[in-house]
PDB file of N, CA and C in Angstrom:
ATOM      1  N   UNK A   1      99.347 124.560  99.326  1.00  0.00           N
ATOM      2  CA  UNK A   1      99.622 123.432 100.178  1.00  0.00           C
ATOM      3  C   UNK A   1      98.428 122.475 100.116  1.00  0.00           C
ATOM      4  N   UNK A   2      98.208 121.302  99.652  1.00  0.00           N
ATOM      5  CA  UNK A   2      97.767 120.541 100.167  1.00  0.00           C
ATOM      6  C   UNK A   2      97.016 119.830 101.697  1.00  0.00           C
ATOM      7  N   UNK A   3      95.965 119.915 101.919  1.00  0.00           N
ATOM      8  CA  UNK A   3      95.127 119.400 102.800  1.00  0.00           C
ATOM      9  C   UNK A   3      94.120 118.296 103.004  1.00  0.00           C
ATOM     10  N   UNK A   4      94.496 117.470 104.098  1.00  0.00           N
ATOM     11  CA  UNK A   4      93.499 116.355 104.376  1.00  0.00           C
ATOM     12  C   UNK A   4      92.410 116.968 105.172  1.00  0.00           C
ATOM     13  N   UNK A   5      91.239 116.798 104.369  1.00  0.00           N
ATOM     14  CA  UNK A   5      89.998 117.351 105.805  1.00  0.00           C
ATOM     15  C   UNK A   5      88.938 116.113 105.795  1.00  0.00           C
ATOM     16  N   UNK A   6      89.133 115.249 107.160  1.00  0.00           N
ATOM     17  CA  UNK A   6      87.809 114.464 107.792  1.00  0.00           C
ATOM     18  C   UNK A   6      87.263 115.082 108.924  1.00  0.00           C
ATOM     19  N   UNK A   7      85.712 114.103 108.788  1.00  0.00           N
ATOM     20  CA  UNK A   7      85.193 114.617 109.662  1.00  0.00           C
ATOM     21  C   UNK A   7      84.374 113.412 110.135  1.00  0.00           C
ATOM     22  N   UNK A   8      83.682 113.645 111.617  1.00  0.00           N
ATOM     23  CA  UNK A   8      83.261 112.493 112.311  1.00  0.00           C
ATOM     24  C   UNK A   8      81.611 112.859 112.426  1.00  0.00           C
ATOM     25  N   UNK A   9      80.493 113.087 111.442  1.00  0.00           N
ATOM     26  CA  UNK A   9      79.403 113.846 111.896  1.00  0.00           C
ATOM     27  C   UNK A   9      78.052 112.926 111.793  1.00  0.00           C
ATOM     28  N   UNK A  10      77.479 112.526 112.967  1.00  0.00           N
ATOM     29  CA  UNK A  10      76.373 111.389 113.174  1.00  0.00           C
ATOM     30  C   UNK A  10      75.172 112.456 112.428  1.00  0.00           C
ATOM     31  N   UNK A  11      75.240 113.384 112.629  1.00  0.00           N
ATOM     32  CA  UNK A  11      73.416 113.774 111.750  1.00  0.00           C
ATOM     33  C   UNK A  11      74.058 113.792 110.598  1.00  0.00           C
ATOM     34  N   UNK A  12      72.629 113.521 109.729  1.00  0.00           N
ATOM     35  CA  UNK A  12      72.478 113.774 108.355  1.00  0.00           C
ATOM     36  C   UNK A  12      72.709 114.649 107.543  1.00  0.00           C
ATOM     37  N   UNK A  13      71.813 115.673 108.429  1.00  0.00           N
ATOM     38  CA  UNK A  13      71.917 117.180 107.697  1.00  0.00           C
ATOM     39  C   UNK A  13      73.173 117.981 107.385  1.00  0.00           C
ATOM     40  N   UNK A  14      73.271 117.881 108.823  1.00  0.00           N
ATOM     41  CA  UNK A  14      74.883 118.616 108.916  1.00  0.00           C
ATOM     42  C   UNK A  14      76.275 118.016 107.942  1.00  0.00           C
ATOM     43  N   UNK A  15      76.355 116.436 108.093  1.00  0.00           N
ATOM     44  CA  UNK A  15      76.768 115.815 107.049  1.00  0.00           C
ATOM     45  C   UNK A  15      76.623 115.914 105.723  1.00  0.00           C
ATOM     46  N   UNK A  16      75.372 116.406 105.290  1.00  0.00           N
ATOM     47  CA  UNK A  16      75.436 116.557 104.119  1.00  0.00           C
ATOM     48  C   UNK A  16      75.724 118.019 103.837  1.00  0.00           C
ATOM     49  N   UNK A  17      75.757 118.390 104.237  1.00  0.00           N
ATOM     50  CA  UNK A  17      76.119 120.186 104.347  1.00  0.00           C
ATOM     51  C   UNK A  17      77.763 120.492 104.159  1.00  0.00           C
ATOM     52  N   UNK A  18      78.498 119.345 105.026  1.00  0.00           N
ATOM     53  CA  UNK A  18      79.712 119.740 104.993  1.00  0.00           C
ATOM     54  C   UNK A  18      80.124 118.659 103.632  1.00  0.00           C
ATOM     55  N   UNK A  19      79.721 117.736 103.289  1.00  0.00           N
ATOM     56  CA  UNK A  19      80.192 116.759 102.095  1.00  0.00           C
ATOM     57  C   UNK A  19      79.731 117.979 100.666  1.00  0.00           C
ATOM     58  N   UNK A  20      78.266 119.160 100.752  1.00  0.00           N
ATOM     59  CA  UNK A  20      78.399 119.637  99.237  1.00  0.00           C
ATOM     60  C   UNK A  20      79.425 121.150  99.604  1.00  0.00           C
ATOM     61  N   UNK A  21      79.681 121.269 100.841  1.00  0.00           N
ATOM     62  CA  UNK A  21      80.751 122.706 100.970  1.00  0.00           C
ATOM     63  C   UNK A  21      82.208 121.993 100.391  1.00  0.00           C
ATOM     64  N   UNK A  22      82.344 120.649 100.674  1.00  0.00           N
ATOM     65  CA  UNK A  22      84.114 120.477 100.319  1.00  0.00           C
ATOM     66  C   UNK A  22      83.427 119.906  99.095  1.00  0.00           C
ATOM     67  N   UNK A  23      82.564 119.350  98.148  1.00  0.00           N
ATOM     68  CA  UNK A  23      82.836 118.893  96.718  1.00  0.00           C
ATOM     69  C   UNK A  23      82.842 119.626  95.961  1.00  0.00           C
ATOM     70  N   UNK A  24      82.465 121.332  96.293  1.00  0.00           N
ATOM     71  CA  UNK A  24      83.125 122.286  95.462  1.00  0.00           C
ATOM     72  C   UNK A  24      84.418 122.754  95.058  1.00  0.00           C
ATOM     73  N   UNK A  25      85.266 121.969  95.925  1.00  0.00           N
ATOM     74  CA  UNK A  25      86.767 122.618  95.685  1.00  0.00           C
ATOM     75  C   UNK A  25      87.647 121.794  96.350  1.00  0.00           C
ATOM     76  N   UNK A  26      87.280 120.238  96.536  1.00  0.00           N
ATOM     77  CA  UNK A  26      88.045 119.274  97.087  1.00  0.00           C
ATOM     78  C   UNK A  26      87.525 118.219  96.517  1.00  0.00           C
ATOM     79  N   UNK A  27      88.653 117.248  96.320  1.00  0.00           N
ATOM     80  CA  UNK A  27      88.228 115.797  95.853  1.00  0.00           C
ATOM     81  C   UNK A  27      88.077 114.650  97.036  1.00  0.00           C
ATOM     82  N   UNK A  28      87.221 113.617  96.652  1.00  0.00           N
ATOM     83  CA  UNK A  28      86.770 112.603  97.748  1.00  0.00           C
ATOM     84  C   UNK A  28      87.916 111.573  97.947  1.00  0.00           C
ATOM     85  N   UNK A  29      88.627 111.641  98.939  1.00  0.00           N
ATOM     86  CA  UNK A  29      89.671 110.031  99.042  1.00  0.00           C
ATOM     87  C   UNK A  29      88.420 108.939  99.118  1.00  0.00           C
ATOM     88  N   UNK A  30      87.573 109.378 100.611  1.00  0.00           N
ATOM     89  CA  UNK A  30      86.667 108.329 101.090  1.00  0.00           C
ATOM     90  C   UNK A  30      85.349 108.558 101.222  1.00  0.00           C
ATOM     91  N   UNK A  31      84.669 107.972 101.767  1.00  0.00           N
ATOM     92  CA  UNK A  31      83.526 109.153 102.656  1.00  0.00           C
ATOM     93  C   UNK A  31      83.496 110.371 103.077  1.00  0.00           C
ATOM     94  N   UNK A  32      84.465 110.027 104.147  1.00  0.00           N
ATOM     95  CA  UNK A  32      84.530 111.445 105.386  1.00  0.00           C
ATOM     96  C   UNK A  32      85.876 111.517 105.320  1.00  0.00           C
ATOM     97  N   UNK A  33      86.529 111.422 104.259  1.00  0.00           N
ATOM     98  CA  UNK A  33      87.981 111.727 104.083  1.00  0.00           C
ATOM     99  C   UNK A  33      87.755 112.900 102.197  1.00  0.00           C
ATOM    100  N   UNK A  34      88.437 114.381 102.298  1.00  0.00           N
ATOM    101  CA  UNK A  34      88.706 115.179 101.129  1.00  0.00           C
ATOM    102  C   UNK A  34      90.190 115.329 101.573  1.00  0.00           C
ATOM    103  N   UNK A  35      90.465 115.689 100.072  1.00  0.00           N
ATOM    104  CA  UNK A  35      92.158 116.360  99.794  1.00  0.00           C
ATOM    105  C   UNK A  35      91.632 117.809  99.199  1.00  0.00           C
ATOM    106  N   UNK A  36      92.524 118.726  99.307  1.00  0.00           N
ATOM    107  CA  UNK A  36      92.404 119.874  98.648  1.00  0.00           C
ATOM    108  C   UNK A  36      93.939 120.281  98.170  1.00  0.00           C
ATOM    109  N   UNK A  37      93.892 121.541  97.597  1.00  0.00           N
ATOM    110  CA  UNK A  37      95.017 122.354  97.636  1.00  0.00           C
ATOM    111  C   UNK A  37      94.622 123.636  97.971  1.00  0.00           C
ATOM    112  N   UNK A  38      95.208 124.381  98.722  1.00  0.00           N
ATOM    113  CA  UNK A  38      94.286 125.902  99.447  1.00  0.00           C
ATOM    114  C   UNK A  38      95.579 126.858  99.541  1.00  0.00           C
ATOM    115  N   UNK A  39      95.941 127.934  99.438  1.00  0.00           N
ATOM    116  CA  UNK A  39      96.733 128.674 100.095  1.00  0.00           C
ATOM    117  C   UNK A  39      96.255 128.994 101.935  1.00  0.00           C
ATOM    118  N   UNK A  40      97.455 129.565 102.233  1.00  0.00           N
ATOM    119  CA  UNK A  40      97.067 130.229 103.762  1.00  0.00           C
ATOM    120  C   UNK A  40      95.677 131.109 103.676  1.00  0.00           C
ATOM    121  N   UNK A  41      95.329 131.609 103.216  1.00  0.00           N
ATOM    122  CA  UNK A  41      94.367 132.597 102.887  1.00  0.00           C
ATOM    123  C   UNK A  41      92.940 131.859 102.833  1.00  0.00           C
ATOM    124  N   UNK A  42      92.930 131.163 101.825  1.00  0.00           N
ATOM    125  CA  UNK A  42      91.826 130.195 101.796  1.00  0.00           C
ATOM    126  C   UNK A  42      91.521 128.785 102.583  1.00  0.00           C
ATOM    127  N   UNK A  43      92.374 128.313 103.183  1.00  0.00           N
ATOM    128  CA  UNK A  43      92.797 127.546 104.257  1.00  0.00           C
ATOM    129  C   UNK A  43      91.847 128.185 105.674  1.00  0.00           C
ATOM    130  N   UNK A  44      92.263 129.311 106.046  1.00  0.00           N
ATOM    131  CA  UNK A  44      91.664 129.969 107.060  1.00  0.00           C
ATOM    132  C   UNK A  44      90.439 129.913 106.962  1.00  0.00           C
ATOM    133  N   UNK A  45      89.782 130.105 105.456  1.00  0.00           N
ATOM    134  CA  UNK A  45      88.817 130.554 105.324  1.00  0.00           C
ATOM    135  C   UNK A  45      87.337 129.430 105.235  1.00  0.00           C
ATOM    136  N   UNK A  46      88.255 128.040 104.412  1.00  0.00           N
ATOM    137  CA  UNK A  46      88.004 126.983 104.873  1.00  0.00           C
ATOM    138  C   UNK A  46      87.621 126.558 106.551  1.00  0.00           C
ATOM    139  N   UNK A  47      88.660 126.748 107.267  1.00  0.00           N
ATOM    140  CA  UNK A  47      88.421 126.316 108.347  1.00  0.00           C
ATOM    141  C   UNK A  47      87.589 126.721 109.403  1.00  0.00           C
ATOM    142  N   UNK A  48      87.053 128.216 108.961  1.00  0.00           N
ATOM    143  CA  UNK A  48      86.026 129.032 109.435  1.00  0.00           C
ATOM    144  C   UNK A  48      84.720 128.685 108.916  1.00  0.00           C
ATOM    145  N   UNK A  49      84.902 128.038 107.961  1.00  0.00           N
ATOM    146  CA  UNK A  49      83.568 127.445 107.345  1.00  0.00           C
ATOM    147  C   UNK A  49      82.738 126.326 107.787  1.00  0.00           C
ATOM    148  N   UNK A  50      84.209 125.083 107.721  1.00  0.00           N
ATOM    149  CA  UNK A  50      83.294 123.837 108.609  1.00  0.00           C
ATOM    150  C   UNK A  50      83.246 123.624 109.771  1.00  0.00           C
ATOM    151  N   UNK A  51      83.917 124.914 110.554  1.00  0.00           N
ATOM    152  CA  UNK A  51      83.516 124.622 111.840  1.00  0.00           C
ATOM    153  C   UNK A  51      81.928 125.791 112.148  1.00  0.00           C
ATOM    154  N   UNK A  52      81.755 126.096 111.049  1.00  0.00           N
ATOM    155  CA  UNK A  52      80.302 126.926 111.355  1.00  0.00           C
ATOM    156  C   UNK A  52      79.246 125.979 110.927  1.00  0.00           C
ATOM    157  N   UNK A  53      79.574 125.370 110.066  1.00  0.00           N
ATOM    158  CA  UNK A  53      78.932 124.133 109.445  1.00  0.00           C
ATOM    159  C   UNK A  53      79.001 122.827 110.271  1.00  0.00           C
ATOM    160  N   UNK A  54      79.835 122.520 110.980  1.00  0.00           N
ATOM    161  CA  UNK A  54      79.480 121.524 111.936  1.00  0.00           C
ATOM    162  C   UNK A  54      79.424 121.725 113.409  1.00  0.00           C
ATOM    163  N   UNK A  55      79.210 122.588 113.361  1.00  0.00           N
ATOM    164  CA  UNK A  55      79.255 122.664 114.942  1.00  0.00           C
ATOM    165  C   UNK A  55      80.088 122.079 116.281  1.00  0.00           C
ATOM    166  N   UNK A  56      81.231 122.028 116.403  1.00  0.00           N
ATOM    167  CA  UNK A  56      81.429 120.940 117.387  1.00  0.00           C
ATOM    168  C   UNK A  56      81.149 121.443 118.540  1.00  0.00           C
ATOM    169  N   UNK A  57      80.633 122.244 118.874  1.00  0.00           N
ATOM    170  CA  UNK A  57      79.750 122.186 120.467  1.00  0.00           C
ATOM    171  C   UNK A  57      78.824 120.707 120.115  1.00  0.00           C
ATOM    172  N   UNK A  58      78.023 120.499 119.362  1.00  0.00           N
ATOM    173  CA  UNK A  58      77.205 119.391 119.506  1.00  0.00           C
ATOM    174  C   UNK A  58      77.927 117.997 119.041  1.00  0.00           C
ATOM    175  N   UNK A  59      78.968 118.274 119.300  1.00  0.00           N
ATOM    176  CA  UNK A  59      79.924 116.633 119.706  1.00  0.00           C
ATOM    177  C   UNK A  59      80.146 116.467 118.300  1.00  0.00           C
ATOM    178  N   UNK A  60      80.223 117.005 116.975  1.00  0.00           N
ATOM    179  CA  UNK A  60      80.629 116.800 115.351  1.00  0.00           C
ATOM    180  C   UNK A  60      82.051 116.886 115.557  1.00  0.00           C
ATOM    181  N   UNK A  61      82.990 116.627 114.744  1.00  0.00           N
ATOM    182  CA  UNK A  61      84.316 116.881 114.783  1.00  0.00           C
ATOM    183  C   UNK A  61      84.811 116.733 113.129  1.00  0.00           C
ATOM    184  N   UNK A  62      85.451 117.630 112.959  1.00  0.00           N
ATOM    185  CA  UNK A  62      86.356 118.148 112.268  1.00  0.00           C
ATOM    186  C   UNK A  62      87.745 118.190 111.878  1.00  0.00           C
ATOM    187  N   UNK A  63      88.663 117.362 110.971  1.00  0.00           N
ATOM    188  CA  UNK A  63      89.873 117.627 110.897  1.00  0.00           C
ATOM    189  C   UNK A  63      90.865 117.975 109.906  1.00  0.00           C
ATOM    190  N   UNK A  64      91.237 119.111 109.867  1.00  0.00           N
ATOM    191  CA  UNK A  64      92.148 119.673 109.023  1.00  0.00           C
ATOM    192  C   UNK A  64      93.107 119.762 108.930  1.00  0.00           C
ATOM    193  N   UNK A  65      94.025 118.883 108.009  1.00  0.00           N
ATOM    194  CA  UNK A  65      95.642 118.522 108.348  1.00  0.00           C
ATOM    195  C   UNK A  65      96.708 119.526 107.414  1.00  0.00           C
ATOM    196  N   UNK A  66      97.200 119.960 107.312  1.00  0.00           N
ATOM    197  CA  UNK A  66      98.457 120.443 105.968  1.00  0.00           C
ATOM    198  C   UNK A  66      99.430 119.827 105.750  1.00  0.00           C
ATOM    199  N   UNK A  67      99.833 119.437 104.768  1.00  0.00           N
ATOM    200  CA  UNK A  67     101.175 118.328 104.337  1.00  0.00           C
ATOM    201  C   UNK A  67     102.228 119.104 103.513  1.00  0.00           C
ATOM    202  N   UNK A  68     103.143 119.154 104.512  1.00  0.00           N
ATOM    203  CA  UNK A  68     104.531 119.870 103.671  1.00  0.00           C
ATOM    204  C   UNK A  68     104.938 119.173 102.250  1.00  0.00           C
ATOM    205  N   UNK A  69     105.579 119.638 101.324  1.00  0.00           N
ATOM    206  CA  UNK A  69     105.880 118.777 100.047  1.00  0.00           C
ATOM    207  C   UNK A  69     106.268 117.702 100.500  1.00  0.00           C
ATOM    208  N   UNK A  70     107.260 117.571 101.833  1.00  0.00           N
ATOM    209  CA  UNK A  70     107.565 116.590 101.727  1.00  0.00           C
ATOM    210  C   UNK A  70     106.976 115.256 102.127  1.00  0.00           C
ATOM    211  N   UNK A  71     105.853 115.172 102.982  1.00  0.00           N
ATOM    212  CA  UNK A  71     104.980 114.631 103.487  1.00  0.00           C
ATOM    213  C   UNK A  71     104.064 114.199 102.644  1.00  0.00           C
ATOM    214  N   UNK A  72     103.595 115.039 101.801  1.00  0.00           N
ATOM    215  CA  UNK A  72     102.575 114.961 100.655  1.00  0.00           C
ATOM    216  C   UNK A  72     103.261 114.062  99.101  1.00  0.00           C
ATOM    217  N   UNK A  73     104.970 114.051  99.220  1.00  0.00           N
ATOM    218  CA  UNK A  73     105.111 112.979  98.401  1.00  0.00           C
ATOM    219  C   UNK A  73     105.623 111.870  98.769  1.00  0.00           C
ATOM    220  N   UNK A  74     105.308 111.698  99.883  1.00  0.00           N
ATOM    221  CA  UNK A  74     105.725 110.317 100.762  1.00  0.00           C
ATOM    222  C   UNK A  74     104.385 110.030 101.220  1.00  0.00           C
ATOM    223  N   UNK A  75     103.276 110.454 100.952  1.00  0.00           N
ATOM    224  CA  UNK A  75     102.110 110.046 101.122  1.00  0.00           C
ATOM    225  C   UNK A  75     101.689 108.404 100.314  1.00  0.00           C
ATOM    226  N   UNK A  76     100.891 107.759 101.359  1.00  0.00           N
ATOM    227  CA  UNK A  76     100.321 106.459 100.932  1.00  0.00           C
ATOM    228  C   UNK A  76      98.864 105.989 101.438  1.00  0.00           C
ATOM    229  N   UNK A  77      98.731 105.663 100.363  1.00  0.00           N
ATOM    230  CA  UNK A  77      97.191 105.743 100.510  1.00  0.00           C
ATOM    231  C   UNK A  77      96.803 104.170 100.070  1.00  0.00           C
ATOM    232  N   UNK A  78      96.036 103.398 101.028  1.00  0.00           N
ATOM    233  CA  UNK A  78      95.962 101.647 100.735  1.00  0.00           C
ATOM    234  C   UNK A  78      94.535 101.561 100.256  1.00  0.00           C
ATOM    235  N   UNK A  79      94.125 102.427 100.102  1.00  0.00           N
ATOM    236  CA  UNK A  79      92.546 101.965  99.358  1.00  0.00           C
ATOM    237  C   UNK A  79      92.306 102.811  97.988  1.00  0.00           C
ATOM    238  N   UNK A  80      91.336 102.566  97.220  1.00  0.00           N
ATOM    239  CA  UNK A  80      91.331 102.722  95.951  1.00  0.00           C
ATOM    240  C   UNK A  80      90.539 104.526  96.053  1.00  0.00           C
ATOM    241  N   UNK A  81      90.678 105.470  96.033  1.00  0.00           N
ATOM    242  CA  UNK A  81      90.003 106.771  96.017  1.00  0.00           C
ATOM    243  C   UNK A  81      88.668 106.712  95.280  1.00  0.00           C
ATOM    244  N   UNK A  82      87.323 107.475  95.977  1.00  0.00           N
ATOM    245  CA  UNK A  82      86.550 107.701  95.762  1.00  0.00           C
ATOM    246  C   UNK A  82      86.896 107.915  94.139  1.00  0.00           C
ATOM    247  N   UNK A  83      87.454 109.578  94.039  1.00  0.00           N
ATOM    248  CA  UNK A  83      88.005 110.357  92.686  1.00  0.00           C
ATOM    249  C   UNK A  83      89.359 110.026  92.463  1.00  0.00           C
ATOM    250  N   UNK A  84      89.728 110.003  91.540  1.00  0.00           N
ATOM    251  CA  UNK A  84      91.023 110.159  91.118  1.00  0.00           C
ATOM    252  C   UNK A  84      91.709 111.424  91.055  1.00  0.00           C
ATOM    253  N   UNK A  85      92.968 111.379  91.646  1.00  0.00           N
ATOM    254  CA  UNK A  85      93.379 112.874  91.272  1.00  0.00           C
ATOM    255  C   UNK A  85      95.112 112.183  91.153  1.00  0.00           C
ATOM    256  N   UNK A  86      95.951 113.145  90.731  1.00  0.00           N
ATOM    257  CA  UNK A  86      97.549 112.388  90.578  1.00  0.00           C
ATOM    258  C   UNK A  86      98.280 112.901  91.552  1.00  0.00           C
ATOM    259  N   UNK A  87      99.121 112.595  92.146  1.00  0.00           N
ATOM    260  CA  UNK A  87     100.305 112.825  93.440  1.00  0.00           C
ATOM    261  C   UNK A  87     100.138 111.552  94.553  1.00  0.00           C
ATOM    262  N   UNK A  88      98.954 110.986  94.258  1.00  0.00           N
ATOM    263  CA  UNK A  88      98.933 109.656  95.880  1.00  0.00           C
ATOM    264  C   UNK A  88      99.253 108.661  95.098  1.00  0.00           C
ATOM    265  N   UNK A  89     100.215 108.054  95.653  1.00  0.00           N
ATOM    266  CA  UNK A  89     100.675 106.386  95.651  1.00  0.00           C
ATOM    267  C   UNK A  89      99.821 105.573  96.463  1.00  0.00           C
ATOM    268  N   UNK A  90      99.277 104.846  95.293  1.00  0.00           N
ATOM    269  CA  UNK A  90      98.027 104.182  96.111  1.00  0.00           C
ATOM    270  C   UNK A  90      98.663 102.181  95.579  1.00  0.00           C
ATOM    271  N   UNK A  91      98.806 101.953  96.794  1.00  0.00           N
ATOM    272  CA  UNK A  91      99.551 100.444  96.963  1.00  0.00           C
ATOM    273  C   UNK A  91      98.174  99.826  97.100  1.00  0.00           C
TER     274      UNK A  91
END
């Protein structure tokens, strides 16, 4: 399945922590916008990750979306992607 993960994180550090954990295995739409593809399994495992990595007790936030096929090919995307990857219709 396919996943959108942003995040909202004012320090540096921590920001940069969670931008080199997702450029191992996710591509950049934006800044603080990745796509992935994950099963349930790794999904979980993901999501146990950047929330250890950002902390949101200290006000960071985190968001991890899943897009059913069908959602994910009715997806639209109005700005030009960091990376390129194929499945987004980019108007």
């Amino acid at each position: 399945m396919r996943y959108i993960i942003c995040y909202d994180i004012p320090d540096d550090k921590t920001r940069d922590n969670i931008v080199n954990y997702l450029e191992r295995f996710a591509w950049r739409v934006q800044y603080s916008v990745f796509s992935c593809r994950l099963d349930a399994e790794r999904a979980a495992i993901v999501w146990k990750d950047l929330l250890a990595i950002a902390d949101p007790d200290k006000g960071n936030s985190v968001l991890m979306v899943p897009l059913c096929k069908a959602c994910e090919k009715n997806l639209l995307l109005s700005a030009k992607p960091l990376e390129e990857e194929k499945g987004f219709l980019v108007v």
